[in-house]
N, C-alpha and C. Protein backbone atom coordinates (compact mmCIF):
# COMPACT_ATOMS: atom_id res chain seq x y z
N UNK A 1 33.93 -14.65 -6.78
CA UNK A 1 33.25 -15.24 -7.92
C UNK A 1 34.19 -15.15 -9.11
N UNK A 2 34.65 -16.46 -9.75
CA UNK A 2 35.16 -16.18 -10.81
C UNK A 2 34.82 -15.45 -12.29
N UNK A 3 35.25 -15.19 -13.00
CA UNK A 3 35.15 -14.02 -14.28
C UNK A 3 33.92 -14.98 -15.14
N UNK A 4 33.97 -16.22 -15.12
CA UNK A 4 33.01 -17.22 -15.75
C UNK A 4 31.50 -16.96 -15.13
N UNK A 5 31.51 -17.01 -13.98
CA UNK A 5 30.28 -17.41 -13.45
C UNK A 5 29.63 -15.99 -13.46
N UNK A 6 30.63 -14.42 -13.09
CA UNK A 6 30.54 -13.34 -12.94
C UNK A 6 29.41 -13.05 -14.60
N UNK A 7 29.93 -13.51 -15.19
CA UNK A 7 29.60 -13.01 -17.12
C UNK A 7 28.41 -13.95 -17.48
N UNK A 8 28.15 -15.39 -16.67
CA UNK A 8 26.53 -15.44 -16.71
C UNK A 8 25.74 -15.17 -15.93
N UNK A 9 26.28 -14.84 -14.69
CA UNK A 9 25.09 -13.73 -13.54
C UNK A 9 24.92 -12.59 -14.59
N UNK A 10 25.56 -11.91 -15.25
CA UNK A 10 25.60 -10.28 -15.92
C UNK A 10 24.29 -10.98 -17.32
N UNK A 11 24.75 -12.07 -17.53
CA UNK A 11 23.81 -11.92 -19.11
C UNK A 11 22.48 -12.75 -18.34
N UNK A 12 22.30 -13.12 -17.16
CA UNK A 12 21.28 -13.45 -16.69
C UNK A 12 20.32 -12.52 -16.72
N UNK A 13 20.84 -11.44 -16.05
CA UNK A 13 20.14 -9.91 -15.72
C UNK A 13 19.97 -9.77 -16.68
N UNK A 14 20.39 -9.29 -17.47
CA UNK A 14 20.82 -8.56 -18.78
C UNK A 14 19.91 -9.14 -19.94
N UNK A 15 19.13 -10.40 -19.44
CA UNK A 15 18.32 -11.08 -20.63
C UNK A 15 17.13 -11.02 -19.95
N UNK A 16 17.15 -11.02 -18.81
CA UNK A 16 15.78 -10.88 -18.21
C UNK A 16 15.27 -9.96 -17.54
N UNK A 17 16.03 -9.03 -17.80
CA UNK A 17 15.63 -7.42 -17.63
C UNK A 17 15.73 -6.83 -18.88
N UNK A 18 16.24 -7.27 -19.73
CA UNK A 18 16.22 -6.53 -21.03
C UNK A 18 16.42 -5.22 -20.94
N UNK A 19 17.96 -5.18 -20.36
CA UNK A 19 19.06 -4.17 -20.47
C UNK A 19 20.15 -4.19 -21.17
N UNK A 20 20.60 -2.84 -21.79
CA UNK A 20 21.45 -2.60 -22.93
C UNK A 20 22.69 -3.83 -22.63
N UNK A 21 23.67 -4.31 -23.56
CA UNK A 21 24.06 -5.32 -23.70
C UNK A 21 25.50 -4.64 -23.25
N UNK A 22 25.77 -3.08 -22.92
CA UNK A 22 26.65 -2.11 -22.76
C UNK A 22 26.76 -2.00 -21.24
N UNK A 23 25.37 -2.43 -20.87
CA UNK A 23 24.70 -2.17 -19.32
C UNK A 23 26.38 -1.92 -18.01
N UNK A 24 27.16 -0.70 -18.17
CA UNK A 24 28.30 -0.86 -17.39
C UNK A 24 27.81 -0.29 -15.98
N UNK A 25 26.86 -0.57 -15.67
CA UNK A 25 26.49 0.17 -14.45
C UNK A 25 25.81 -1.29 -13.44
N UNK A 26 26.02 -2.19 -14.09
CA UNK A 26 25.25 -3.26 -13.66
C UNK A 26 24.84 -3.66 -12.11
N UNK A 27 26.47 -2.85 -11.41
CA UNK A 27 26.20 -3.27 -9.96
C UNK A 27 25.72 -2.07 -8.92
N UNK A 28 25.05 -1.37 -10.21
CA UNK A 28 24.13 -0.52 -9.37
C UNK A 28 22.38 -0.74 -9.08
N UNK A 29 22.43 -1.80 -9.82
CA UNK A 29 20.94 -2.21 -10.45
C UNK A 29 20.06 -2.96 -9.45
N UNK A 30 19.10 -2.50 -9.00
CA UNK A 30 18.09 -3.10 -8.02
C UNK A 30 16.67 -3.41 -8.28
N UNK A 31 15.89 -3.92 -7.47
CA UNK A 31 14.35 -4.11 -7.31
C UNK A 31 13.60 -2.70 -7.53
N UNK A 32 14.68 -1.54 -6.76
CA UNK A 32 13.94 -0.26 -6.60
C UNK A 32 14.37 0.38 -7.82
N UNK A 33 15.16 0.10 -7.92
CA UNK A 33 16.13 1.40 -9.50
C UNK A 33 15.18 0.39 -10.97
N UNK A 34 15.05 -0.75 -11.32
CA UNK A 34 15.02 -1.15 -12.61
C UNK A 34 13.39 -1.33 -12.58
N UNK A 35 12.70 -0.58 -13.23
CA UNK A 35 11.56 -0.85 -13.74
C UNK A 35 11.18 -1.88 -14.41
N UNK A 36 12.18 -3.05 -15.04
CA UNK A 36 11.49 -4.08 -15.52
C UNK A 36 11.72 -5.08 -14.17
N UNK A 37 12.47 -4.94 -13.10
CA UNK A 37 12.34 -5.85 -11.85
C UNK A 37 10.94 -5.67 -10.99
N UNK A 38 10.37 -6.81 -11.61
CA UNK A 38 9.01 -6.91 -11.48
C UNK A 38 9.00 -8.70 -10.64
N UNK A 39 7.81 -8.56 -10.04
CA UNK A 39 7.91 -9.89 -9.40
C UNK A 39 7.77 -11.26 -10.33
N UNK A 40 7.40 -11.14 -11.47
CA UNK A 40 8.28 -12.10 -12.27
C UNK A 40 9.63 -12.44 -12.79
N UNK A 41 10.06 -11.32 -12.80
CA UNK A 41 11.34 -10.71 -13.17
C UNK A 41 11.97 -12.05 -12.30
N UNK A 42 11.51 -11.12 -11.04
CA UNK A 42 12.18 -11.83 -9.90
C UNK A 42 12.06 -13.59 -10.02
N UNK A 43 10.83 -13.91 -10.22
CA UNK A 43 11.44 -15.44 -10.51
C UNK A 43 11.97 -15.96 -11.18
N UNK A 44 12.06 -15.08 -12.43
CA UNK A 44 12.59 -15.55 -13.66
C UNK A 44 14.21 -15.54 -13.53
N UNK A 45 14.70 -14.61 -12.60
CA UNK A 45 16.00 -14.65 -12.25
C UNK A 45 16.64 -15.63 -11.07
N UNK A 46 15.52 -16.07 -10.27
CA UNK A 46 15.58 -17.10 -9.06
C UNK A 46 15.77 -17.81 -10.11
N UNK A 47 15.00 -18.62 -10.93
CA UNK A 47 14.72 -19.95 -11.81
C UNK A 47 16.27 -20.43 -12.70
N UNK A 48 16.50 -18.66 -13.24
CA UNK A 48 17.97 -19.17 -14.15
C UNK A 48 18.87 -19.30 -13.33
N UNK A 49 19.30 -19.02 -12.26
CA UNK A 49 20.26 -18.87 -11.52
C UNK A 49 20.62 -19.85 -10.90
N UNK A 50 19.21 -20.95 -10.63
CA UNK A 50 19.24 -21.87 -10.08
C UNK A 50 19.37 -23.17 -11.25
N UNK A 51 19.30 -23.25 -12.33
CA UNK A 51 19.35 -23.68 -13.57
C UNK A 51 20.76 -23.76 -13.74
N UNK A 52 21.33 -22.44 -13.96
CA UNK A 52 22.60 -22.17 -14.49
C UNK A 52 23.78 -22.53 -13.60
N UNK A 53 23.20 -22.21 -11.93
CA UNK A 53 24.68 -22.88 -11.29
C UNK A 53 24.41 -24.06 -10.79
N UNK A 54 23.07 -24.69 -10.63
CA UNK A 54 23.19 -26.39 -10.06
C UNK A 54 22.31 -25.45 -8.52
N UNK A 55 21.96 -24.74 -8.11
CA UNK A 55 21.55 -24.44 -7.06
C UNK A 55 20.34 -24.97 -6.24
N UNK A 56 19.53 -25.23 -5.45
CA UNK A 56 18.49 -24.59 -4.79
C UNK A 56 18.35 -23.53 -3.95
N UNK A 57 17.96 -22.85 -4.06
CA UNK A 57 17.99 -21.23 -3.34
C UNK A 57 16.77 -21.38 -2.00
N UNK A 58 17.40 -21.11 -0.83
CA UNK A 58 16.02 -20.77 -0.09
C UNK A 58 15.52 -19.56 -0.03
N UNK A 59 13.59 -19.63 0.46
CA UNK A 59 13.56 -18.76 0.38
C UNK A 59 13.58 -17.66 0.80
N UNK A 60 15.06 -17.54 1.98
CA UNK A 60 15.81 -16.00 2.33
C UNK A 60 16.33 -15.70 1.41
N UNK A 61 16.71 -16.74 0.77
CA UNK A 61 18.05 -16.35 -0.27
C UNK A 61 17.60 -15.44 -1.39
N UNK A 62 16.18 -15.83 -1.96
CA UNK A 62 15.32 -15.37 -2.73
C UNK A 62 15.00 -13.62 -2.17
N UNK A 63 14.41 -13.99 -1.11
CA UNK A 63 14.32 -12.32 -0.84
C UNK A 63 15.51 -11.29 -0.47
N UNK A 64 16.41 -12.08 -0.23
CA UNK A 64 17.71 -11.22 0.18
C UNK A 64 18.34 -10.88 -1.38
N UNK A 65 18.42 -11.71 -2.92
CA UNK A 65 18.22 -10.91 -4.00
C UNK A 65 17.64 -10.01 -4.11
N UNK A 66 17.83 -8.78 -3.56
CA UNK A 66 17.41 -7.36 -3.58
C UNK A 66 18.14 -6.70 -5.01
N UNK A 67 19.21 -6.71 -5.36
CA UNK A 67 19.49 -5.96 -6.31
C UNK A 67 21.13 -7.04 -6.68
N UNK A 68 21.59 -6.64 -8.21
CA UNK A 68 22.70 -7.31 -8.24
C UNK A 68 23.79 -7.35 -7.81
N UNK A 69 24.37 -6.57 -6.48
CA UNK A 69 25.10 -6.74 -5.90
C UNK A 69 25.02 -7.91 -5.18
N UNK A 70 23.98 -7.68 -4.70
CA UNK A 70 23.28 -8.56 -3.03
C UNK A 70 23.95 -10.05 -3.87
N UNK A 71 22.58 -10.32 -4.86
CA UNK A 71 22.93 -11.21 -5.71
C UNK A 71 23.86 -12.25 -6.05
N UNK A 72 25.05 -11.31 -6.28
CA UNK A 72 26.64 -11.72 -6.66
C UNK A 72 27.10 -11.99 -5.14
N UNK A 73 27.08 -11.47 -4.34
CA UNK A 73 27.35 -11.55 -2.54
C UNK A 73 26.86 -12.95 -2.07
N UNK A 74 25.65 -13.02 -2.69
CA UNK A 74 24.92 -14.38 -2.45
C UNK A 74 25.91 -15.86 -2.66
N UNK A 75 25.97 -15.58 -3.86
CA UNK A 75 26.69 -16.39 -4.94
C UNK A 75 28.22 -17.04 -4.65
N UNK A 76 28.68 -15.68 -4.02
CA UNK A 76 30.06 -15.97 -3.11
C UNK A 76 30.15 -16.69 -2.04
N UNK A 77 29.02 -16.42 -1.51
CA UNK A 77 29.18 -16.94 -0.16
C UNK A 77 28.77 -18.98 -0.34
N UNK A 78 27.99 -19.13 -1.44
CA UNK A 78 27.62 -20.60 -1.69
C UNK A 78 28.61 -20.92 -2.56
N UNK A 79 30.26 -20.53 -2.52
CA UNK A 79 31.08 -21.15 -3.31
C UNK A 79 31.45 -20.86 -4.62
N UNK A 80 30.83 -20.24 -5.41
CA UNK A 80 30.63 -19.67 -6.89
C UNK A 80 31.53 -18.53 -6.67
């Protein structure tokens, strides 16, 4: 994933989890660890993601967003 696409996956999270803007821990961050990853959360991050890169996501792809690693893994693998 290039440094571009990397820095709006990060402020994706980062706006819709409403985490510190410092957040250097980012690729530790999951469904289970972040208390605001809530099942809206969760669409709200399906919705931009799919907005922001031109995507449709299926929905494995959706549940396999487990945390922002997975996420970014995702992202790689569809070319981004």
């Amino acid at each position: 994933m290039n440094s571009a696409n990397e820095k709006k996956l990060v402020e994706i999270f980062t706006v819709i989890l409403e985490l510190e803007n410092d957040n250097k821990n980012i690729l530790s961050i999951s469904r289970l660890t972040e208390e605001n990853w809530d099942s809206l959360a969760h669409v709200s991050i399906v919705a931009a993601i799919e907005s922001e890169f031109g995507l449709n996501l299926e929905s494995s792809d959706m549940e396999r967003m487990s945390s922002f690693a997975e996420t970014r893994l995702l992202l790689e693998e569809k070319g981004l």
